[in-house]
C-alpha atoms as a PDB file:
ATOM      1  CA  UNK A   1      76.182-191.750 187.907  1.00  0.00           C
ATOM      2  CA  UNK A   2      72.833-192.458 186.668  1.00  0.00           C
ATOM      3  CA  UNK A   3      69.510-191.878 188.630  1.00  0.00           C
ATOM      4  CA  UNK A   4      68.325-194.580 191.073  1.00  0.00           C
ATOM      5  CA  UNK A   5      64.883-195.807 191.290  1.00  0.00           C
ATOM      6  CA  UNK A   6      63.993-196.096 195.027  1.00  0.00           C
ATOM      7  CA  UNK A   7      60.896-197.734 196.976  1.00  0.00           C
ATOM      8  CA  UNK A   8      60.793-196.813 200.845  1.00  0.00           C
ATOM      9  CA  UNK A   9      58.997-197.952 203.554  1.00  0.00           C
ATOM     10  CA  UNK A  10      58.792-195.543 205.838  1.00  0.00           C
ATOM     11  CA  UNK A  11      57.991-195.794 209.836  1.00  0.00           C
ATOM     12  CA  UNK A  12      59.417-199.092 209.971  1.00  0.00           C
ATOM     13  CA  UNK A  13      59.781-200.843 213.263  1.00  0.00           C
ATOM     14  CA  UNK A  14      62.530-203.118 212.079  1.00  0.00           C
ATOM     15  CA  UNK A  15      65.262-199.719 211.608  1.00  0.00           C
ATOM     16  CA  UNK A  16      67.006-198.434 208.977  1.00  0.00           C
ATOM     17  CA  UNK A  17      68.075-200.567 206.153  1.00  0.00           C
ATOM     18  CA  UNK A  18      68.631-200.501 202.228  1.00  0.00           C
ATOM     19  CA  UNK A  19      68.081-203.645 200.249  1.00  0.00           C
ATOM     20  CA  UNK A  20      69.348-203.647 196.402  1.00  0.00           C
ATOM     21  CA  UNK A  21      67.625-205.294 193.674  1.00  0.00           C
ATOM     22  CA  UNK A  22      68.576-206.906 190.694  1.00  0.00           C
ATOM     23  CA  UNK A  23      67.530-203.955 188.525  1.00  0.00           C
ATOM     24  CA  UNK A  24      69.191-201.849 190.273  1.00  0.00           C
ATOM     25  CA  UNK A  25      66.763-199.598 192.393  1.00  0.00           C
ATOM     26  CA  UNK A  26      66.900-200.060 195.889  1.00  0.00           C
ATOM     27  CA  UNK A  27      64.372-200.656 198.715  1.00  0.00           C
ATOM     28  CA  UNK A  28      64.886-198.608 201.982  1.00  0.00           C
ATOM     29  CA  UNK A  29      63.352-199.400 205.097  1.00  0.00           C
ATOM     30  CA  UNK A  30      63.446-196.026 206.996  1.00  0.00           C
ATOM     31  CA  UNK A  31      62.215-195.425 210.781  1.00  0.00           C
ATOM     32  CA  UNK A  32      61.225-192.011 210.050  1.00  0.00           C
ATOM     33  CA  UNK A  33      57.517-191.227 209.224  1.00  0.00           C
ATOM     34  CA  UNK A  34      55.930-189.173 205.864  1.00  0.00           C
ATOM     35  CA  UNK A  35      55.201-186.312 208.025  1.00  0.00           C
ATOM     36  CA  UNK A  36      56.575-183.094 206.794  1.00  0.00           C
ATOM     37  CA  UNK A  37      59.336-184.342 204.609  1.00  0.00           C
ATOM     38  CA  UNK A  38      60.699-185.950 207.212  1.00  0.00           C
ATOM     39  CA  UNK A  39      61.460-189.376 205.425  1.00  0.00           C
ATOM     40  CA  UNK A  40      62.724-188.048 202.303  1.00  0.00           C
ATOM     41  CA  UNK A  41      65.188-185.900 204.451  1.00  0.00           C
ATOM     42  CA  UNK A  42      65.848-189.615 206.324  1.00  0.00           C
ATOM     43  CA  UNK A  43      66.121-191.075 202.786  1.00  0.00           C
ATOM     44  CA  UNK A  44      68.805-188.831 201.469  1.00  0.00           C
ATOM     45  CA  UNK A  45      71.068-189.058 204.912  1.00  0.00           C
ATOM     46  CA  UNK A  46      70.680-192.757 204.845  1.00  0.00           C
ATOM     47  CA  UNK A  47      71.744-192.567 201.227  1.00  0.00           C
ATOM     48  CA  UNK A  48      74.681-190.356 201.825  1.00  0.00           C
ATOM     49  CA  UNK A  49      75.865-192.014 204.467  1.00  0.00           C
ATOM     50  CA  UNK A  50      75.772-195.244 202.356  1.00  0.00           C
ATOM     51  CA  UNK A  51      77.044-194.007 199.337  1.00  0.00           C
ATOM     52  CA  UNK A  52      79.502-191.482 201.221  1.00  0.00           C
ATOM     53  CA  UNK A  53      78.885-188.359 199.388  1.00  0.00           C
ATOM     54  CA  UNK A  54      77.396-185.207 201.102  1.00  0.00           C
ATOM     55  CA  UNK A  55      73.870-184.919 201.604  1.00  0.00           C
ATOM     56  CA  UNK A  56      73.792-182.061 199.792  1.00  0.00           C
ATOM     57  CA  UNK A  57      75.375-183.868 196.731  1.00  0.00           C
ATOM     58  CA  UNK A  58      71.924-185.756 196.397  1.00  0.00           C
ATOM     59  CA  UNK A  59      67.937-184.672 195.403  1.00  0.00           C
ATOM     60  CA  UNK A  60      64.916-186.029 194.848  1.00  0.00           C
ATOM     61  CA  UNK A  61      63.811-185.302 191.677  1.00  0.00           C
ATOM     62  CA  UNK A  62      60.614-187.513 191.316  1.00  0.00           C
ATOM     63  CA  UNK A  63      58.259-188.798 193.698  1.00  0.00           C
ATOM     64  CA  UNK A  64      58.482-186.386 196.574  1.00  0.00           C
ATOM     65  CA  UNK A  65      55.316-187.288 197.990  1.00  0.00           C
ATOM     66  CA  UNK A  66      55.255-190.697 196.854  1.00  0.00           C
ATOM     67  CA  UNK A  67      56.740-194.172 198.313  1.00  0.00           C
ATOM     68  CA  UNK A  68      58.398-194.574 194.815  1.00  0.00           C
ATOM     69  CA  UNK A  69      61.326-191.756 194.275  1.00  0.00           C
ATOM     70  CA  UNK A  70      64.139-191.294 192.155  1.00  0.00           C
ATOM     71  CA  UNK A  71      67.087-190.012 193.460  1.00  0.00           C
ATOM     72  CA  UNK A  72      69.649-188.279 191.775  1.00  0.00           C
ATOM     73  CA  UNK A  73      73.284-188.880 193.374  1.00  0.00           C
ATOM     74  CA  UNK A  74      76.400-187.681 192.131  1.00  0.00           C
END
């Protein structure tokens, strides 16, 4: 499976939730605030949970510290 573009939005009242767009990348609202990694470790157990792989299956391999990542799944 290819790489997926994704935007997040992290510390986001509203919950957890992942919107796909036409092109294909997704937008992911996540509760979870950019402190510490701790939204890109929300990120990837949202995604695994939504793609149901393991979350060890998936990585971030651009945009770590950024809002716009792409995430490598299996």
């Amino acid at each position: 499976m290819p790489d997926v573009r994704v935007r997040i939005k992290p510390g986001s009242r509203a919950g957890e939730h992942i919107e796909s767009l036409a092109d294909g990348s997704l937008v992911v609202q996540l509760r979870a605030r950019p402190i510490e990694g701790a939204a890109n470790d929300a990120l990837l157990a949202l995604l695994a949970a939504h793609w149901r792989v393991p979350k060890s299956r998936l990585a971030i391999v651009r945009g770590g510290t950024s809002r716009q990542k792409v995430v490598r799944r299996p």
